[in-house]
Each structure stands twice: as C-alpha cells, then as structure tokens.
Protein backbone atom coordinates (compact mmCIF):
# COMPACT_ATOMS: atom_id res chain seq x y z
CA UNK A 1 -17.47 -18.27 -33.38
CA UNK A 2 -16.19 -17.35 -29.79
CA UNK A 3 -13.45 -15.10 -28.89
CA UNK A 4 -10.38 -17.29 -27.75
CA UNK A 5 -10.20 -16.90 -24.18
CA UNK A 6 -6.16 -17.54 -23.88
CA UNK A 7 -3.28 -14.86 -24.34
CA UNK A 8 -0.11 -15.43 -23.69
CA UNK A 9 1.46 -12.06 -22.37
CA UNK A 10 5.24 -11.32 -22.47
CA UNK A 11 6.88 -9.63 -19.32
CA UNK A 12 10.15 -10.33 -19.13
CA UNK A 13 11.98 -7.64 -20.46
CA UNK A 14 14.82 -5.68 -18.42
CA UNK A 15 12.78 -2.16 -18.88
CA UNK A 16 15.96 -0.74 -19.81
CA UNK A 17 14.20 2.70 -20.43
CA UNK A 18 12.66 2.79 -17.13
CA UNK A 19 15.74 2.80 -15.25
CA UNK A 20 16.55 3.24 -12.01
CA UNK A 21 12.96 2.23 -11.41
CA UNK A 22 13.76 -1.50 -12.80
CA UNK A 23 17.09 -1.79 -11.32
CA UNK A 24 15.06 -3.58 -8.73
CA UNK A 25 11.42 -3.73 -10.09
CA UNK A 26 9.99 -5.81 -13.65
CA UNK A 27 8.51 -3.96 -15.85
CA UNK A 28 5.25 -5.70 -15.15
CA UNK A 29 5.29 -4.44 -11.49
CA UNK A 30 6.38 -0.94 -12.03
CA UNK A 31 3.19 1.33 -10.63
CA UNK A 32 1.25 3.09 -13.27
CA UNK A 33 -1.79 5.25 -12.04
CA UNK A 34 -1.47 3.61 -8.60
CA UNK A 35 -0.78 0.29 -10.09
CA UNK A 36 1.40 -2.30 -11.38
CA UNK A 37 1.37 -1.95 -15.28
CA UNK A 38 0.87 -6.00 -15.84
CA UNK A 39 -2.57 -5.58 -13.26
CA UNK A 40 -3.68 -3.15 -15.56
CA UNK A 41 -3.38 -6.12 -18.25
CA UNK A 42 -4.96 -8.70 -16.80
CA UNK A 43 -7.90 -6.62 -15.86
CA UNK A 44 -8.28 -5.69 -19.51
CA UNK A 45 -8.29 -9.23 -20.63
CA UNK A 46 -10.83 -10.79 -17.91
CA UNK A 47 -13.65 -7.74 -18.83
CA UNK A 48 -12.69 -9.29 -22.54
CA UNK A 49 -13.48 -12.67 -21.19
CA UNK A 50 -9.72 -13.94 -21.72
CA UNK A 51 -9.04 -16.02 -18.85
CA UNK A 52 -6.61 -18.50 -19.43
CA UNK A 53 -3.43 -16.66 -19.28
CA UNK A 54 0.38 -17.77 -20.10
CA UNK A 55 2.98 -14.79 -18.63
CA UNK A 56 6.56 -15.28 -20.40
CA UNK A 57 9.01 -14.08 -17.31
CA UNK A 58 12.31 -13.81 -17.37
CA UNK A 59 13.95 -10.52 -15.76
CA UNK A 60 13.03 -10.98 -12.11
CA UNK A 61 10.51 -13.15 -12.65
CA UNK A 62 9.93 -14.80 -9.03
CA UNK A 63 8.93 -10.91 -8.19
CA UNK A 64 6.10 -11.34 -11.68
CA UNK A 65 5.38 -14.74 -10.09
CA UNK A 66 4.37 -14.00 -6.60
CA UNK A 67 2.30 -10.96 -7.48
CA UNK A 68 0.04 -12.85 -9.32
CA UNK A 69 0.44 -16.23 -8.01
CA UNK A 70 -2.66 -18.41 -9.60
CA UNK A 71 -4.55 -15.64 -10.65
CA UNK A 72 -7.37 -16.57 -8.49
CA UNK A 73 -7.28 -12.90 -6.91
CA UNK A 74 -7.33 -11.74 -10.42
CA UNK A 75 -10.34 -13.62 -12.22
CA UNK A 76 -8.32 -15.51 -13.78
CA UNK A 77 -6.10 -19.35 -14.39
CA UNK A 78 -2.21 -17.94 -14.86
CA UNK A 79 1.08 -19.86 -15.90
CA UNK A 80 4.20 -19.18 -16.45
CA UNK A 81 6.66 -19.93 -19.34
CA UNK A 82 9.91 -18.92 -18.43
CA UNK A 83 12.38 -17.78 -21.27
CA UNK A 84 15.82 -15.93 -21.60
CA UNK A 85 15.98 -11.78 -21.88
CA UNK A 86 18.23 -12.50 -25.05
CA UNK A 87 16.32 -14.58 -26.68
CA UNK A 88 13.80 -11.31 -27.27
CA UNK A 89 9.75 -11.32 -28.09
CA UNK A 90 10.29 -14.94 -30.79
CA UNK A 91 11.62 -17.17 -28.26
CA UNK A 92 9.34 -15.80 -25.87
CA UNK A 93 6.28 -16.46 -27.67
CA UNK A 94 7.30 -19.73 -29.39
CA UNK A 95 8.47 -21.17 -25.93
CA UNK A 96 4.80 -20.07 -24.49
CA UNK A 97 2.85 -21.16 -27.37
CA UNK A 98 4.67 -24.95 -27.69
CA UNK A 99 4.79 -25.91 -23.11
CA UNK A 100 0.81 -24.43 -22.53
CA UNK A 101 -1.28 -23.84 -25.71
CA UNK A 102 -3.39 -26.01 -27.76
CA UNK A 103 -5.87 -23.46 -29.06
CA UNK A 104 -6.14 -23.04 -32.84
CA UNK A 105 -6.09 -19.15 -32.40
CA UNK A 106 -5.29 -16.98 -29.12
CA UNK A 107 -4.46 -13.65 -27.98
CA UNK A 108 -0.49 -12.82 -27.64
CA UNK A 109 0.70 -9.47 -26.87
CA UNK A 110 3.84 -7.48 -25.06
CA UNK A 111 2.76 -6.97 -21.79
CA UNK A 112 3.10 -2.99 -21.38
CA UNK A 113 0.29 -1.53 -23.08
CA UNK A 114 -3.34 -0.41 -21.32
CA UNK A 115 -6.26 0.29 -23.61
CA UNK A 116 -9.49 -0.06 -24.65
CA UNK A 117 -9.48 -2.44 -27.25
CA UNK A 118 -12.31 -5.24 -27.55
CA UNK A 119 -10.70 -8.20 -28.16
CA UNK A 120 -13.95 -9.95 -29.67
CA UNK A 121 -13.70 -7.47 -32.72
CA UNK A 122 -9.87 -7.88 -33.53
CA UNK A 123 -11.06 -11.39 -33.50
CA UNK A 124 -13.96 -11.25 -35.79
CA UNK A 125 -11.85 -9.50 -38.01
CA UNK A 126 -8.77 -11.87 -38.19
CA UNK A 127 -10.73 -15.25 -38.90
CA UNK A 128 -12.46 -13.31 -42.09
CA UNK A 129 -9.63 -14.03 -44.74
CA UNK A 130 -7.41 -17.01 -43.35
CA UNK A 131 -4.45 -14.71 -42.02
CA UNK A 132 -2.59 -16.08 -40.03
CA UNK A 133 -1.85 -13.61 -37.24
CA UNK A 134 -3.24 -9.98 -37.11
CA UNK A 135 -1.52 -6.52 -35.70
CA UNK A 136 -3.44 -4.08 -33.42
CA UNK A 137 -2.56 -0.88 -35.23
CA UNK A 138 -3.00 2.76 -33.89
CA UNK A 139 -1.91 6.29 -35.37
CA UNK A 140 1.35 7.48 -33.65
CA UNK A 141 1.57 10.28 -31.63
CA UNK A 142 4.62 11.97 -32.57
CA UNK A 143 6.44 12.78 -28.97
CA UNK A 144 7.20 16.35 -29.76
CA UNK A 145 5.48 19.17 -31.72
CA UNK A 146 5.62 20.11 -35.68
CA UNK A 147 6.76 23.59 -36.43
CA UNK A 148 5.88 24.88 -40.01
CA UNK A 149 8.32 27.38 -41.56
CA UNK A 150 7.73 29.74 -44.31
CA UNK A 151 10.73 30.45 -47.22
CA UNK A 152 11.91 33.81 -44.70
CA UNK A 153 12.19 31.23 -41.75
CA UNK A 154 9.51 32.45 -40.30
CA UNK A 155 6.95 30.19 -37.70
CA UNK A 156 3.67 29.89 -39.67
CA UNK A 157 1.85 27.39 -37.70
CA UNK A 158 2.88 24.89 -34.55
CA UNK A 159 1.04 21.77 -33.90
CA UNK A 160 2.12 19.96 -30.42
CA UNK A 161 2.48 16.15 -30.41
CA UNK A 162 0.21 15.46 -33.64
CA UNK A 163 -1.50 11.81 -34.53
CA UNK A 164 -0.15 11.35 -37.77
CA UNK A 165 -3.15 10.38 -39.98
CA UNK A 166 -1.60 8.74 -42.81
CA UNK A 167 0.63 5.92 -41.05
CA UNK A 168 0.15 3.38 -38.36
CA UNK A 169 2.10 1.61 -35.44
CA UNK A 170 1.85 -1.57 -33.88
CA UNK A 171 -0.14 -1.87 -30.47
CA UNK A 172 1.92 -5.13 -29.60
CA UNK A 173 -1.34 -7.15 -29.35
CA UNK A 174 -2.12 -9.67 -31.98
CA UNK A 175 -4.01 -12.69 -32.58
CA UNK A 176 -2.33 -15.65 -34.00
CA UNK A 177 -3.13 -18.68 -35.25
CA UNK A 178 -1.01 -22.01 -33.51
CA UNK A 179 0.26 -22.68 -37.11
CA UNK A 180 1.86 -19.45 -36.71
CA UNK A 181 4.65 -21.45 -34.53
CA UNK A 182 6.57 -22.79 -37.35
CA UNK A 183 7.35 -19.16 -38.47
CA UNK A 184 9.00 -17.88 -34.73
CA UNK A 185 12.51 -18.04 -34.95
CA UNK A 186 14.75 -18.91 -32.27
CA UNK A 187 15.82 -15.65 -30.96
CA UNK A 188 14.84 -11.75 -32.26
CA UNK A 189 11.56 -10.29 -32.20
CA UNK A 190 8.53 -11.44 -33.92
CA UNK A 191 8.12 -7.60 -35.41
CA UNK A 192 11.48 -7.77 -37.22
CA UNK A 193 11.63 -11.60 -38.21
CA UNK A 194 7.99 -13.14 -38.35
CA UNK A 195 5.56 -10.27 -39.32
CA UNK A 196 7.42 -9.40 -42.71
CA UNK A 197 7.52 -12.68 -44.17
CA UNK A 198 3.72 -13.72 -43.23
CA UNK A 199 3.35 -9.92 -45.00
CA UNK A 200 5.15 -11.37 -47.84
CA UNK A 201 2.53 -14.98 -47.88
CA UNK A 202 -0.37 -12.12 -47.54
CA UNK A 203 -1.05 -13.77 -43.85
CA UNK A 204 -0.36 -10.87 -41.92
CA UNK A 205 -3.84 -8.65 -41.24
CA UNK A 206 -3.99 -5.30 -39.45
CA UNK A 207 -7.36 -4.19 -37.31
CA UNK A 208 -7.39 -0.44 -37.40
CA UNK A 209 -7.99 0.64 -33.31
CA UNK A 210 -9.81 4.41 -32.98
CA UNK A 211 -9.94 4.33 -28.91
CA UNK A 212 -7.45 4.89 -26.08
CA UNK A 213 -4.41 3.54 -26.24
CA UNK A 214 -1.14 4.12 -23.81
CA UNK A 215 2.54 2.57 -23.70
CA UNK A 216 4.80 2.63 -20.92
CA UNK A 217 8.26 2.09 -22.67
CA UNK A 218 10.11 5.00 -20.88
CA UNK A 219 10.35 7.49 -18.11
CA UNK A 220 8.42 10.34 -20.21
CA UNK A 221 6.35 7.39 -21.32
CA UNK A 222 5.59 6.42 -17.71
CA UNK A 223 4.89 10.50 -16.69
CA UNK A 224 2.77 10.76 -19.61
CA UNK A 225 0.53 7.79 -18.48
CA UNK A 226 0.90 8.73 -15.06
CA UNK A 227 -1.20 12.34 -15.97
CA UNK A 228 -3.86 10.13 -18.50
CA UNK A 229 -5.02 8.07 -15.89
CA UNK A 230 -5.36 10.69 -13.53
CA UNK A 231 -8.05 12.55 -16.12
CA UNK A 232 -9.34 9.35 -16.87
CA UNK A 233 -10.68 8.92 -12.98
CA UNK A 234 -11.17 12.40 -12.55
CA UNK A 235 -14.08 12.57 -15.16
C-alpha cells in the first residue's frame, strides 16, 4: 500500500521560548540555517511525496498564510485550519482532521522539527498491527554533560551532552488513523491526553528513528541548529 500523501502540520504556537524573536515573527517563519523553520518542513514532506498539506495557524497566522500562499512555489496543495493558541496540539489536530481530511491514515506532526525521516517506512510500520496512530521516537540528547564522581568526590570520567541509549522521546511526527478523531479532546495536547489511553487499548505504536533529527523549541535550541546546518552544507 502507498504512503498517505496528506499531513496536517501544526504552527500556531506563540514560540514562547524563542522570544524576542516571536514577539513579531511565528514560529514557522523564524530563520533556521538561512530559512524559515516551516520551509524546511514542507521541503521534507514533498521529497517524501506528501503533498496535500493542512497548516493549523493560529499565532500570527496571516504572516504563516502569505508565506506560503497555495503552495504552488513549494510543490505542493496547502490549506489552512485555523484554531485557538489555548486550545493546544488536540484542538489543533481534531479541528484539521474533521474541516479538510478524508484519508483513512495521514501524516500529522508539530511543525518545528527538520530531519531525515522517510515517511514511507514509519508508514509500513504503523499499518502492520492495526494501531491506531504511531510516535516517531528518537534517543534524547541530554542538553548538558554527565560528570561521574568517585566516593572521595573526585571527577572520574565526563561525557558532554550524551544520547541516552536506554529511553526514547517523541519526534512530534506521527501517523494516525481518521478513527483516531474520536479520541482528541477538546483542548490539551494529544501527548498528555490521547497517546496514554490508545497506550492503554495497545493502539499506540512507536517507529524507532536512527538518523538526524533537530528541534527548534528555544534560543539554545535555535543556536544549536543554527551550527548543524552549517556542517551539514559544509560537507
């Protein structure tokens, strides 16, 4: 079976960790390695083949709206759900899903994330057991190094920024199934009120990702991503 080709991407959070920047700038449009993070996106989904894109705006969303117009400049078709700030990532998504799509499974993810990821695999791997949505997961990378100290207090080994090995974060991209709808809430975020009760009904998979991933949540955040796309085009 074919990888969806529809996503519905949220971007209309205040970027309340990216201030001053977003006093007068979405998220979506601050500049990341030259350019605005939501480009960065939708170039990422149309070399997956995902072209039929939903953007949830809210926060300055005219600004989201006339960047990206059509998304004929892009590759790709683009519409817009608009939704509140407060309502957070549920109403978001639900509001999306229920105005513009009628595909049995799509693509939905927070809007602030550039990576290598192939879509077609977290795909594959989703419609396997009937789940029905399925996390993007990633090893963290703590944001500050591990000292190890000896009984004395002595230093006997530093590690700076480790991947921790043994547990996994979310990637904020998923795949869901439409039936999923029924289980968005009104307001919160999908993370804290759907995901743990379709983990409950076992219909909440995870797809383990090995390859680049960056977030762009904060200041450091946006330095830090700044710097890795620099040695990305310098190689």
């Amino acid at each position: 079976m074919r990888s969806p080709k529809t996503a519905v991407i949220l971007s209309g959070g205040e970027g309340l960790r990216l201030r001053p920047i977003t006093y007068d700038i979405p998220k979506g449009l601050v500049k990341v390695g030259g350019r605005p993070l939501l480009e960065w996106v939708v170039e990422w989904l149309q070399q997956n083949r995902v072209t039929d894109l939903v953007i949830g705006v809210a926060y300055l969303k005219e600004k989201i709206m006339r960047y990206f117009g059509g998304g004929g400049k892009f590759g790709v078709d683009i519409r817009y759900s608009v939704h509140t700030v407060k309502g957070g990532t549920s109403e978001g998504f639900r509001l999306a899903i229920s105005r513009y799509v009628d595909s049995p499974s799509f693509f939905a993810l927070n809007g602030d994330q550039i990576t290598n990821l192939r879509l077609d695999a977290i795909y594959n791997n989703h419609r396997e057991d009937g789940s029905l949505a399925s996390i993007a997961v990633v090893h963290p990378r703590l944001p500050f190094g591990l000292v190890e100290i000896d009984r004395r207090g002595f230093c006997k080994g530093f590690v700076e920024k480790p991947v921790l090995s043994d547990v996994f974060c979310s990637m904020g991209i998923y795949v869901f199934d439409r039936k999923v709808l029924k289980y968005l809430p009104r307001r919160g975020d999908v993370e804290r009120t759907s995901f743990p009760r379709l983990a409950q009904m076992n219909k909440l998979k995870a797809f383990k990702h090995n390859g680049s991933f960056i977030t762009v949540n904060s200041l450091r955040e946006l330095e830090e991503a700044d710097e890795a796309l620099k040695e990305r085009k310098s190689r």
